[in-house]
N, C-alpha and C. Protein backbone atom coordinates (compact mmCIF):
# COMPACT_ATOMS: atom_id res chain seq x y z
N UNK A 1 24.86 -5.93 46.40
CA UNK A 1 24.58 -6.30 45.03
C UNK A 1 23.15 -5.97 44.67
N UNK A 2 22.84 -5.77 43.41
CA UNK A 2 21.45 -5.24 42.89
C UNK A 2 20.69 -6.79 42.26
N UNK A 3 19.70 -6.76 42.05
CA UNK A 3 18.81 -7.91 41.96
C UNK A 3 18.39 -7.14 41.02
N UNK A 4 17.86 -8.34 39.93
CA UNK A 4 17.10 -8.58 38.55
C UNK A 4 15.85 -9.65 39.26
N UNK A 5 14.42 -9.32 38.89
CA UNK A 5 13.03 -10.11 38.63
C UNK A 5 12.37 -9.66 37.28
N UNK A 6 12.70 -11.42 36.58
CA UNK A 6 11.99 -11.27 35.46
C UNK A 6 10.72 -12.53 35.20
N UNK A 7 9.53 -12.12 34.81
CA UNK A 7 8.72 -13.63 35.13
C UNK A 7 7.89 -13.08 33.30
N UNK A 8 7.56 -14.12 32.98
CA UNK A 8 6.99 -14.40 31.58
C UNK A 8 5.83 -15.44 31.30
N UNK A 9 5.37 -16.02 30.25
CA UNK A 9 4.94 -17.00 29.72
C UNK A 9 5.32 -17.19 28.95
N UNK A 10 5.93 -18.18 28.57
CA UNK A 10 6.70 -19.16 27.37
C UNK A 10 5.56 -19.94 26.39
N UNK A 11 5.43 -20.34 25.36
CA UNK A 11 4.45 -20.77 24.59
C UNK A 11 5.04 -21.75 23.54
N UNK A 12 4.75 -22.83 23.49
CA UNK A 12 5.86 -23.65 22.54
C UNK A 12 4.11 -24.44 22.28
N UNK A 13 3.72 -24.50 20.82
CA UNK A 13 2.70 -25.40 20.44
C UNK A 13 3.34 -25.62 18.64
N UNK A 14 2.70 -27.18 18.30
CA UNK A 14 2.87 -27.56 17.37
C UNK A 14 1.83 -28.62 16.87
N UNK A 15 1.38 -28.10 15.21
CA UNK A 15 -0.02 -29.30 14.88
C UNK A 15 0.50 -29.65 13.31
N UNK A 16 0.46 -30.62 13.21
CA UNK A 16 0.68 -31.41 11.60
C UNK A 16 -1.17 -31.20 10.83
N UNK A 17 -1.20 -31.06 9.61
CA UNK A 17 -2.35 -30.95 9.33
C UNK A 17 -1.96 -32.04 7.92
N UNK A 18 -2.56 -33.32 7.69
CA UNK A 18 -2.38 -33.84 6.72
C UNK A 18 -3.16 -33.14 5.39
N UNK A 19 -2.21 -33.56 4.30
CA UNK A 19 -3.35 -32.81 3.00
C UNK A 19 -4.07 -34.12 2.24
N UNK A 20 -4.34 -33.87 0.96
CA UNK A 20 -5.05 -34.73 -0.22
C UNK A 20 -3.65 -36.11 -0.38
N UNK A 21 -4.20 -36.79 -0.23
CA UNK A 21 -3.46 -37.67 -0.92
C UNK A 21 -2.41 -37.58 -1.73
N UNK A 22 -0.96 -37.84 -1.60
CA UNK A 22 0.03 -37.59 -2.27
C UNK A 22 0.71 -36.04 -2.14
N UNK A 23 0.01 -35.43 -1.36
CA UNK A 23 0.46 -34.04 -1.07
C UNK A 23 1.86 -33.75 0.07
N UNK A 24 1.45 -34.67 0.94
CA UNK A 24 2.26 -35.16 2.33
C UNK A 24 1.30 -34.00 3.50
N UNK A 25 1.92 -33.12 3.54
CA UNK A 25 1.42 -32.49 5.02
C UNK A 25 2.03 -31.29 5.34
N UNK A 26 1.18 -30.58 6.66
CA UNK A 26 1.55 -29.30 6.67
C UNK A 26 2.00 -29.14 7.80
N UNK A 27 3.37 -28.77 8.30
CA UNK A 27 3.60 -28.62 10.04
C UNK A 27 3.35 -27.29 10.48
N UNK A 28 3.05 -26.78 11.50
CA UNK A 28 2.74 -25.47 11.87
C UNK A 28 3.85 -25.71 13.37
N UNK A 29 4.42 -25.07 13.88
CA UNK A 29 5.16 -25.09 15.17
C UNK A 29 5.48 -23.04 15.63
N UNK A 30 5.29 -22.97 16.62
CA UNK A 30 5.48 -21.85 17.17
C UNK A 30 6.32 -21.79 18.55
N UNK A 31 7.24 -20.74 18.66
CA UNK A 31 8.20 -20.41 20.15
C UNK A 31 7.61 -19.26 20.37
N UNK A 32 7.21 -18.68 21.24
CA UNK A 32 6.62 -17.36 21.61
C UNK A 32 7.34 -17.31 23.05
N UNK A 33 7.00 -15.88 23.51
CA UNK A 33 7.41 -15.63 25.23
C UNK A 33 6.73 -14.32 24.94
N UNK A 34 5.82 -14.25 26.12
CA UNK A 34 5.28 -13.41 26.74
C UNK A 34 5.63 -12.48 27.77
N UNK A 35 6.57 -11.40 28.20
CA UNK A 35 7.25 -10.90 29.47
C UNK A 35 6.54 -10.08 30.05
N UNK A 36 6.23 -10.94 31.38
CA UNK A 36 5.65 -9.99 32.05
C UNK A 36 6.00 -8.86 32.97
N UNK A 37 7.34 -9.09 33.19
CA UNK A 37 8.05 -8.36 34.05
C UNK A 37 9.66 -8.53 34.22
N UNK A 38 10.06 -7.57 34.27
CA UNK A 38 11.90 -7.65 33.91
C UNK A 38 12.19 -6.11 35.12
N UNK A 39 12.08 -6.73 36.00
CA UNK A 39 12.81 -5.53 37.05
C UNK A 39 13.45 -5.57 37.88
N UNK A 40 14.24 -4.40 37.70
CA UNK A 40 15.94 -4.31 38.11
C UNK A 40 15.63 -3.27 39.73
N UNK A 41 16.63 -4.20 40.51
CA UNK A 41 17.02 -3.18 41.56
C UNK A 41 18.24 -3.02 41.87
N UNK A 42 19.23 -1.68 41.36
CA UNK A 42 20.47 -1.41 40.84
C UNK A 42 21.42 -1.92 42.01
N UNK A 43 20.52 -1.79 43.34
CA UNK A 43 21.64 -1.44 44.41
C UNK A 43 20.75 -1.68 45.68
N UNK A 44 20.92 -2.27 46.65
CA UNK A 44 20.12 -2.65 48.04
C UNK A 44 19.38 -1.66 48.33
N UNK A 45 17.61 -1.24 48.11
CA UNK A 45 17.04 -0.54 48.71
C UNK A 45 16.75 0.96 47.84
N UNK A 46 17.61 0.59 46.89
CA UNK A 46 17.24 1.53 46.08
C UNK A 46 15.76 1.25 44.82
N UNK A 47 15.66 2.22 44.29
CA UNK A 47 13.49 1.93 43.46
C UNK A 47 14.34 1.05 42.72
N UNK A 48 13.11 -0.19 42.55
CA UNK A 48 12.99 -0.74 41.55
C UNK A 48 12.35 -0.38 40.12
N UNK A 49 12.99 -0.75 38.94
CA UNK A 49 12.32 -0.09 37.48
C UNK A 49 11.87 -1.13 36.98
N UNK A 50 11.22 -1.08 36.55
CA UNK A 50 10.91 -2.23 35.29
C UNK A 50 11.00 -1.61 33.64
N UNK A 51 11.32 -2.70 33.19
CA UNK A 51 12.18 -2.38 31.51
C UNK A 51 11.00 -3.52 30.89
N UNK A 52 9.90 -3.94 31.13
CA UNK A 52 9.12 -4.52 30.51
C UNK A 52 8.56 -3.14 28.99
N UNK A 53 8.73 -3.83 28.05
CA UNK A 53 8.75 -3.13 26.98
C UNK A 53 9.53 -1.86 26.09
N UNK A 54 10.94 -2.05 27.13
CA UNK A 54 11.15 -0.84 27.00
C UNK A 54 12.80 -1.05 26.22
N UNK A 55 13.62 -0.30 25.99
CA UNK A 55 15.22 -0.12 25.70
C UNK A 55 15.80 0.73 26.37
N UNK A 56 17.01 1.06 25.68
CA UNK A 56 17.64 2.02 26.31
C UNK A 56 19.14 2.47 27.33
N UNK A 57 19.37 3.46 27.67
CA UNK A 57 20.86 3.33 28.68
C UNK A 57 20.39 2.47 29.97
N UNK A 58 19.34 2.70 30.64
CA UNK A 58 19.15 2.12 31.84
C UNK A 58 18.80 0.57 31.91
N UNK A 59 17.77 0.50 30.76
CA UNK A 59 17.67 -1.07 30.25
C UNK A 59 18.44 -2.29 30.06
N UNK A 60 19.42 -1.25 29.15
CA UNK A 60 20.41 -1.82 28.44
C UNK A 60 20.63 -2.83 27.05
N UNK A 61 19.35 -3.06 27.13
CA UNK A 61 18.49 -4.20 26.04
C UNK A 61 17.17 -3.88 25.76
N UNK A 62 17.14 -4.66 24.41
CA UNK A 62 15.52 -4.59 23.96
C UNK A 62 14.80 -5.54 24.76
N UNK A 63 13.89 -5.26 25.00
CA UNK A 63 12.68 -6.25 26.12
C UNK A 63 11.25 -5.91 25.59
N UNK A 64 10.90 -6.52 24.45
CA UNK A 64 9.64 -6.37 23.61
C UNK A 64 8.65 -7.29 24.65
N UNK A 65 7.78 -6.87 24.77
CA UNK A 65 6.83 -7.83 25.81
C UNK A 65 6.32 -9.27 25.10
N UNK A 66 6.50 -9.14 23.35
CA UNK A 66 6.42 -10.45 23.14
C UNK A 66 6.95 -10.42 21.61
N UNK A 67 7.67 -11.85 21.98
CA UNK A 67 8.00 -12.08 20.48
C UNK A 67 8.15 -13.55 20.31
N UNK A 68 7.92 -14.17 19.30
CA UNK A 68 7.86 -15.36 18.52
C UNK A 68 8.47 -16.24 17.29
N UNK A 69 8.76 -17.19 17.35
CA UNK A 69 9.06 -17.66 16.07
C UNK A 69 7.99 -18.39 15.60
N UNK A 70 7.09 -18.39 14.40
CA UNK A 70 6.78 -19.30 14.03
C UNK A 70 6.87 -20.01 12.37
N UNK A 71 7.12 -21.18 12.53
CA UNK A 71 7.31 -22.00 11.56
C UNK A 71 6.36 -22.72 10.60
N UNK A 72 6.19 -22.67 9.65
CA UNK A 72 5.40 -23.37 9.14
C UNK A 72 6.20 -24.42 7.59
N UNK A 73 6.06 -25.53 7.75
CA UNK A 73 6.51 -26.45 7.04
C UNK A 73 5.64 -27.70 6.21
N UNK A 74 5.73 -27.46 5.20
CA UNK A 74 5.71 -28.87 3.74
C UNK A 74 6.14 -29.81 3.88
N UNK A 75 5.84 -31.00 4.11
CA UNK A 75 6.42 -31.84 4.24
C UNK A 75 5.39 -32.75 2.94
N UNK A 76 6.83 -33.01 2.02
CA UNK A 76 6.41 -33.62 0.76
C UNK A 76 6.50 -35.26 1.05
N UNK A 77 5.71 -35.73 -0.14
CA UNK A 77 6.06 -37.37 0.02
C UNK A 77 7.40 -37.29 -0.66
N UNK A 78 7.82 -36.78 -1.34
CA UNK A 78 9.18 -36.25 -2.18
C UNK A 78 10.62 -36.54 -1.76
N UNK A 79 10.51 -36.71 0.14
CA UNK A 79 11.33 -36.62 0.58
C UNK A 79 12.38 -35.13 0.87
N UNK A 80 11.39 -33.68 0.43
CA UNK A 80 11.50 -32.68 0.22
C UNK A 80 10.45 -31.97 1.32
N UNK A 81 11.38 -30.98 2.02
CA UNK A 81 10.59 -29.95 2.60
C UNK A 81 11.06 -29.09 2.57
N UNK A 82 9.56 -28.02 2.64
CA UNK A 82 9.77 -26.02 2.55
C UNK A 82 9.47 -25.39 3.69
N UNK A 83 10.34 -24.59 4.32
CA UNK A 83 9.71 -24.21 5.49
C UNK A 83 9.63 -22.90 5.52
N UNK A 84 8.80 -21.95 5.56
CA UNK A 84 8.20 -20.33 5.85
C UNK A 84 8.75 -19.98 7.60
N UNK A 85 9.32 -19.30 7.92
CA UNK A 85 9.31 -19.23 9.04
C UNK A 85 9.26 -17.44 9.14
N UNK A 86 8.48 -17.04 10.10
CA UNK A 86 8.38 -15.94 10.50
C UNK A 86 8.95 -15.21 12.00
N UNK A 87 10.01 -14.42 12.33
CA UNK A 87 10.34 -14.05 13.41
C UNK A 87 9.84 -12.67 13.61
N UNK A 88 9.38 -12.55 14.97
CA UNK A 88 8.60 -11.25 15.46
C UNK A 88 9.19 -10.98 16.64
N UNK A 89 9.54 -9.37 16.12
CA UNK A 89 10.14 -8.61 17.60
C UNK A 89 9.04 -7.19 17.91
N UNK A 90 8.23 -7.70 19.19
CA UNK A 90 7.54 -6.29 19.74
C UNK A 90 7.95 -4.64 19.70
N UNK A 91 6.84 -3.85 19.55
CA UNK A 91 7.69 -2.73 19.76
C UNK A 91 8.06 -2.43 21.37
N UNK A 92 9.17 -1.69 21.03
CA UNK A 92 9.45 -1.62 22.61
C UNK A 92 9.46 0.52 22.68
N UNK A 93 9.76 0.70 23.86
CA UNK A 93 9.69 2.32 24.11
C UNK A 93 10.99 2.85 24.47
N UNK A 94 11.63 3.86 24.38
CA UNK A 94 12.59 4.09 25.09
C UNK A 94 12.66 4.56 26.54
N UNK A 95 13.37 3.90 27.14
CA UNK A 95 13.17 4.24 29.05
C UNK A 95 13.42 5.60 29.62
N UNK A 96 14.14 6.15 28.49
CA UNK A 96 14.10 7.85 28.79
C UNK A 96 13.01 8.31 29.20
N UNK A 97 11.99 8.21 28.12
CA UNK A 97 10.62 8.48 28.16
C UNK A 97 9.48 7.97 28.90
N UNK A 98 10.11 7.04 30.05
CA UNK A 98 9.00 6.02 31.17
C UNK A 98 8.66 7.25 31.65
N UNK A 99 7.61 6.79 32.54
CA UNK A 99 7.02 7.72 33.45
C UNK A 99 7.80 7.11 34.83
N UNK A 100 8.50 6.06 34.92
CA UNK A 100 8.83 5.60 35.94
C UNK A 100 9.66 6.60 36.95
N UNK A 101 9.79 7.41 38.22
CA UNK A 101 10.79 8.15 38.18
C UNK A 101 12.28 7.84 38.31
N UNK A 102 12.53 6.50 38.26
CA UNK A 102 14.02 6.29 38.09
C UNK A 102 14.32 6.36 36.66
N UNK A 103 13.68 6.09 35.48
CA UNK A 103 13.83 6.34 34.47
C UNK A 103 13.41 7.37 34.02
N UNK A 104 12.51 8.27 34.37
CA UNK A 104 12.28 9.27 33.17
C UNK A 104 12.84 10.66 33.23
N UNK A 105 13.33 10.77 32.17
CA UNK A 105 14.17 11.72 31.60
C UNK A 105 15.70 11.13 31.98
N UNK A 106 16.32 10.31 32.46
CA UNK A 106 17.30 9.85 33.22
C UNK A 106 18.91 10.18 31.90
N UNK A 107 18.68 10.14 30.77
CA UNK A 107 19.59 9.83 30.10
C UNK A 107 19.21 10.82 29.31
N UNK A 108 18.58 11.90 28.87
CA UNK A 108 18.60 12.70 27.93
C UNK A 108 18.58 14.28 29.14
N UNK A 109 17.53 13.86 30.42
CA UNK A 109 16.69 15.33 30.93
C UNK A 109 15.70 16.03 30.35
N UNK A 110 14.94 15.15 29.51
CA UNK A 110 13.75 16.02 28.43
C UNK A 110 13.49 14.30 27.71
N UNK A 111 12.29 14.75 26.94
CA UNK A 111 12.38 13.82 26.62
C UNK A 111 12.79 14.01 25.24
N UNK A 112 12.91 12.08 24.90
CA UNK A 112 13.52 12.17 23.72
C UNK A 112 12.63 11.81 22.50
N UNK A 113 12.67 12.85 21.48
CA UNK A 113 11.40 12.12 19.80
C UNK A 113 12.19 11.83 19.71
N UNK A 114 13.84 11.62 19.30
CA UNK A 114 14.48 10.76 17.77
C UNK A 114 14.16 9.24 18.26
N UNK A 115 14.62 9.04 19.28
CA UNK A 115 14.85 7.43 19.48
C UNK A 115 13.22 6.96 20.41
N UNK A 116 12.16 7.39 20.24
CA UNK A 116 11.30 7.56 21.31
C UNK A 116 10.45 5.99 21.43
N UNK A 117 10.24 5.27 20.23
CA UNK A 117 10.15 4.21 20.05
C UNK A 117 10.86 3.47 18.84
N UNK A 118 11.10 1.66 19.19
CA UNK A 118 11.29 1.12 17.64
C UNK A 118 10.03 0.79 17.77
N UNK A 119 9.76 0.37 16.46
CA UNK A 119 8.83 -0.70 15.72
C UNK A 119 8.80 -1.60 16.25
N UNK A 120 7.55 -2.52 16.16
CA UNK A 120 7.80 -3.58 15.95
C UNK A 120 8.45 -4.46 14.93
N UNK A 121 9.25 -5.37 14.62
CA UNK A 121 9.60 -5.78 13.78
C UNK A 121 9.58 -7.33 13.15
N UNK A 122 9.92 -7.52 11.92
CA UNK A 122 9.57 -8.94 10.92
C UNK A 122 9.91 -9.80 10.04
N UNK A 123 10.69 -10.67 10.74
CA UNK A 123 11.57 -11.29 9.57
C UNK A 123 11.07 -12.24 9.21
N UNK A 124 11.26 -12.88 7.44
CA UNK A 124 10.75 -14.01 7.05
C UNK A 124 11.85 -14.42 6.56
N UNK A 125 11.96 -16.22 6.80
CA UNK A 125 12.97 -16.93 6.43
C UNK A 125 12.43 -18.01 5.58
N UNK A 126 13.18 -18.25 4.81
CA UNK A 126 12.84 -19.16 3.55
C UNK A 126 13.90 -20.89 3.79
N UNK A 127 13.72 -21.87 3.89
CA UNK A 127 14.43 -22.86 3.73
C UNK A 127 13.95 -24.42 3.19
N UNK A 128 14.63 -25.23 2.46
CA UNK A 128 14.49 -26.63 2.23
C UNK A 128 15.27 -27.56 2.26
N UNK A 129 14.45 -28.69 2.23
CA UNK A 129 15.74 -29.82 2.96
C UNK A 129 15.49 -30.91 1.58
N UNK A 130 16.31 -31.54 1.05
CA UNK A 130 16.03 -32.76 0.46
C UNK A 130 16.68 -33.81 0.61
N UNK A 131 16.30 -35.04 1.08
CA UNK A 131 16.93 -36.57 0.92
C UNK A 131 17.28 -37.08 0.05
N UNK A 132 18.17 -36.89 -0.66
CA UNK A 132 18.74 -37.44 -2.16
C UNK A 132 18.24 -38.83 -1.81
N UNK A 133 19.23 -39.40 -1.35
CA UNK A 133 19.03 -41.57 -0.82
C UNK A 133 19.57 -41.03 1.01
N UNK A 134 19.38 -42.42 1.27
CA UNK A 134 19.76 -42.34 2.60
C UNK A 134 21.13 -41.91 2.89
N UNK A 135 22.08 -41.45 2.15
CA UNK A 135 23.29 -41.03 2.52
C UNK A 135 23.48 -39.86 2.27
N UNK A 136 22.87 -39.49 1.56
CA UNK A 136 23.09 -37.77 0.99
C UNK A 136 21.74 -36.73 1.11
N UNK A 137 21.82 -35.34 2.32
CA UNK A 137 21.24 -34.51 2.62
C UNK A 137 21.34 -33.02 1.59
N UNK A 138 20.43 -32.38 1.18
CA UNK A 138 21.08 -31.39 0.87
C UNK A 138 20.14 -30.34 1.92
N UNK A 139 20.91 -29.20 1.95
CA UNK A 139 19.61 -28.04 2.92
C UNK A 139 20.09 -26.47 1.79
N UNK A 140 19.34 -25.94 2.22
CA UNK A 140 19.55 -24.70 1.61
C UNK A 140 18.08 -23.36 1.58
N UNK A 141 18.33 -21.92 1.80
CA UNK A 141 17.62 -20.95 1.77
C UNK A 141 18.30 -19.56 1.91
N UNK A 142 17.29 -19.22 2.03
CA UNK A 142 16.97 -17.02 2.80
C UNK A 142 16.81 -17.20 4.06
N UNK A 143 17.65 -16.56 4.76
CA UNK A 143 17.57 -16.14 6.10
C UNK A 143 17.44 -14.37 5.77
N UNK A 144 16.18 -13.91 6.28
CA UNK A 144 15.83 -12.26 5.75
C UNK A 144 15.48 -12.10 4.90
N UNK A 145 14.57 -12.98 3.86
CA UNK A 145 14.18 -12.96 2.73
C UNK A 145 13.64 -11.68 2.16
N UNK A 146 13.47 -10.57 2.79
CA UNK A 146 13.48 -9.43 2.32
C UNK A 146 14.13 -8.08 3.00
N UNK A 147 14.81 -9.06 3.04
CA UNK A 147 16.48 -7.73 3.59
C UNK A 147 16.05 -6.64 4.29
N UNK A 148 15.79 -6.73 5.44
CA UNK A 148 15.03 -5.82 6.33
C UNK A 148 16.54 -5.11 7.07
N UNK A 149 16.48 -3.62 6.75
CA UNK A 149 17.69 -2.30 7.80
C UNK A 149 17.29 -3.14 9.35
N UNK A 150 18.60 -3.00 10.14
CA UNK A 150 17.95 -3.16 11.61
C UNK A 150 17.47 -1.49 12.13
N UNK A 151 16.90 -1.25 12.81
CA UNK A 151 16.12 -0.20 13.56
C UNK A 151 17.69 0.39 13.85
N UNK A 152 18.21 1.70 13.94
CA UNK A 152 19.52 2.24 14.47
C UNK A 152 19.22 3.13 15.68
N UNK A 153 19.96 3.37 16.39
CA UNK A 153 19.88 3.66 17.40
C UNK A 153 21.03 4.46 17.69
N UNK A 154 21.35 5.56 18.52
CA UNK A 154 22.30 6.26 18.31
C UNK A 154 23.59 5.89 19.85
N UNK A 155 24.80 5.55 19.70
CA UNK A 155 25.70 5.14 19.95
C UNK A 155 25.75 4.88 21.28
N UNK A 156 24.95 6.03 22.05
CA UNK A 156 25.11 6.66 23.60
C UNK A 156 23.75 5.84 24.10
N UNK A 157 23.19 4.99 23.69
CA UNK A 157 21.90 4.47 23.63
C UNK A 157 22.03 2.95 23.69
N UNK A 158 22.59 2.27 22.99
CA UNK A 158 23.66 1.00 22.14
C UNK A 158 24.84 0.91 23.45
N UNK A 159 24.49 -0.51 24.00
CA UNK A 159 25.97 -0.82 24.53
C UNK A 159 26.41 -2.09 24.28
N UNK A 160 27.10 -2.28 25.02
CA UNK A 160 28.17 -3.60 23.98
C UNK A 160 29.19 -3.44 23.00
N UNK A 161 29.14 -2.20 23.07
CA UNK A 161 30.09 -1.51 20.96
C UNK A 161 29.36 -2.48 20.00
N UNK A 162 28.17 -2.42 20.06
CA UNK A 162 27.47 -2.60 18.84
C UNK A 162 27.26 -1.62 17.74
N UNK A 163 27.60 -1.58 16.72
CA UNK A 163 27.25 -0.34 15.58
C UNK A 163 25.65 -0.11 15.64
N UNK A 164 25.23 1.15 16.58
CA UNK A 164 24.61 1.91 16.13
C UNK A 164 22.99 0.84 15.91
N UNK A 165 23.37 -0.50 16.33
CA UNK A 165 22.09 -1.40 16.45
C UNK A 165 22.21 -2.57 17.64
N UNK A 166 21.09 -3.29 17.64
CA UNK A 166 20.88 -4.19 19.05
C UNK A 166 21.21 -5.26 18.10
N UNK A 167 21.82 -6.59 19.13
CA UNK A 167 22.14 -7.93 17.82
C UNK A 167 20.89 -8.42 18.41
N UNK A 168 19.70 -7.82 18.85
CA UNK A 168 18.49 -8.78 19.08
C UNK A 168 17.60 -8.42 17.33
N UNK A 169 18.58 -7.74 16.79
CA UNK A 169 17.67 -7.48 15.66
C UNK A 169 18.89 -7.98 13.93
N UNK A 170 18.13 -8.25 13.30
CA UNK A 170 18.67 -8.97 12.07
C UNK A 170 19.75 -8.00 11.58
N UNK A 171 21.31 -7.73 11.84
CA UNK A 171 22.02 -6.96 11.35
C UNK A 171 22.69 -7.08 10.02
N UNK A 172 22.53 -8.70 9.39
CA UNK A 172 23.35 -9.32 8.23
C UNK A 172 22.77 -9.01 7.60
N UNK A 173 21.38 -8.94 7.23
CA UNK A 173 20.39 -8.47 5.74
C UNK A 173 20.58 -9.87 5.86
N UNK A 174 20.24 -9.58 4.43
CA UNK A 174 19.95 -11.05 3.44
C UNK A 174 21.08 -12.38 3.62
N UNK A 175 20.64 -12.95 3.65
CA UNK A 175 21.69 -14.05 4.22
C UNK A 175 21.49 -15.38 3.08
N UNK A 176 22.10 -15.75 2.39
CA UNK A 176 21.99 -17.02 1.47
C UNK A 176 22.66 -18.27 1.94
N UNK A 177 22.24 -19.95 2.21
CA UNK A 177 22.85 -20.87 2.67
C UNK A 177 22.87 -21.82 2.03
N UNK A 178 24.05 -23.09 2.11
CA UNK A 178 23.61 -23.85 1.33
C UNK A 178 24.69 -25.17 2.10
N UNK A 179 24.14 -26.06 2.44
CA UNK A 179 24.68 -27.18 3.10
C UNK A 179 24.52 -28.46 2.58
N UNK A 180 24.73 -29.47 3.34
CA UNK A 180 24.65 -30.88 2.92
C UNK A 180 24.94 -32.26 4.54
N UNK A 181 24.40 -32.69 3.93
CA UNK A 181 24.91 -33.80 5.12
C UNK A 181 25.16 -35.41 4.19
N UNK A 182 26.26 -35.63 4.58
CA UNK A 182 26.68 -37.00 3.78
C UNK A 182 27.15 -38.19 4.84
N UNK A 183 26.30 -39.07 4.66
CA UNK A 183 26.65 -40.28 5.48
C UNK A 183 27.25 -41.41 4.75
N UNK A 184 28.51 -41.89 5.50
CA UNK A 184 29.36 -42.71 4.73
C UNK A 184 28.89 -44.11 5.64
């Protein structure tokens, strides 16, 4: 059997900042991960690769060396909150193009410009919550508040039978919600 070593730093911090009087307050909260290393050894004794930053056939996944959520939230005396949230995906490289020699050139034999890097990438999400009375919740927002394409990628590249994209990346666009919570 082949062995996977992956080691990181994880980052989870959160600070309330009160405002002026009658304003309520500001939450800030962040999820981050840092990867420091994601390497595969396919088969007993055979090279190990590392896919730290990279995609691809050999990868198999996006592995951005860092990405984050962070949140930032209103919290009204209102009984009303707004929350900004920002999601960040690193750029990553394609593993065709490592210098590693188990990866490079492995899946094309040359290297490859079309797919040679994604972007980094940036989603912003929009949401609010309100407490009618103690029995009635409402929630509602934008998930992709500005309808961001996912990065495409071409088929032979993509596994899972995913269309032509990774689901580590926002494939719905714009997303509209609208909920409630009712306590009887």
């Amino acid at each position: 059997l082949g062995k996977a070593d992956t080691s990181g730093i994880d980052v989870q911090a959160a600070y309330r900042l009160a405002l002026a009087p009658r304003w309520g307050s500001i939450a800030f909260a962040i999820n981050g991960s840092l990867q420091l290393t994601n390497k595969t050894q396919p088969i007993p004794g055979a090279h190990t690769f590392d896919c730290t930053g990279l995609y691809g056939v050999s990868c198999q996944t996006v592995n951005p060396k860092w990405h984050h959520l962070l949140r930032t939230t209103w919290l009204t005396p209102w009984d009303l909150s707004v929350a900004l949230s920002w999601r960040y995906l690193g750029s990553v490289k394609e593993d065709n193009n490592d210098s590693d020699p188990t990866l490079h050139f492995a899946t094309y034999g040359a290297y490859d410009f079309a797919h040679a890097q994604i972007p980094s990438f940036s989603y912003l999400d929009l949401a609010a919550s309100w407490s009618v009375n103690k029995h009635l919740e409402l929630r509602g927002g934008i998930n992709n508040v500005l309808d961001k394409d996912p990065p495409l990628a071409s088929v032979e590249i993509v596994s899972g039978g995913a269309a032509n994209t990774y689901s580590t990346y926002d494939a719905l666009g714009r997303q509209l919600f609208l909920a409630f919570t009712a306590k009887f």
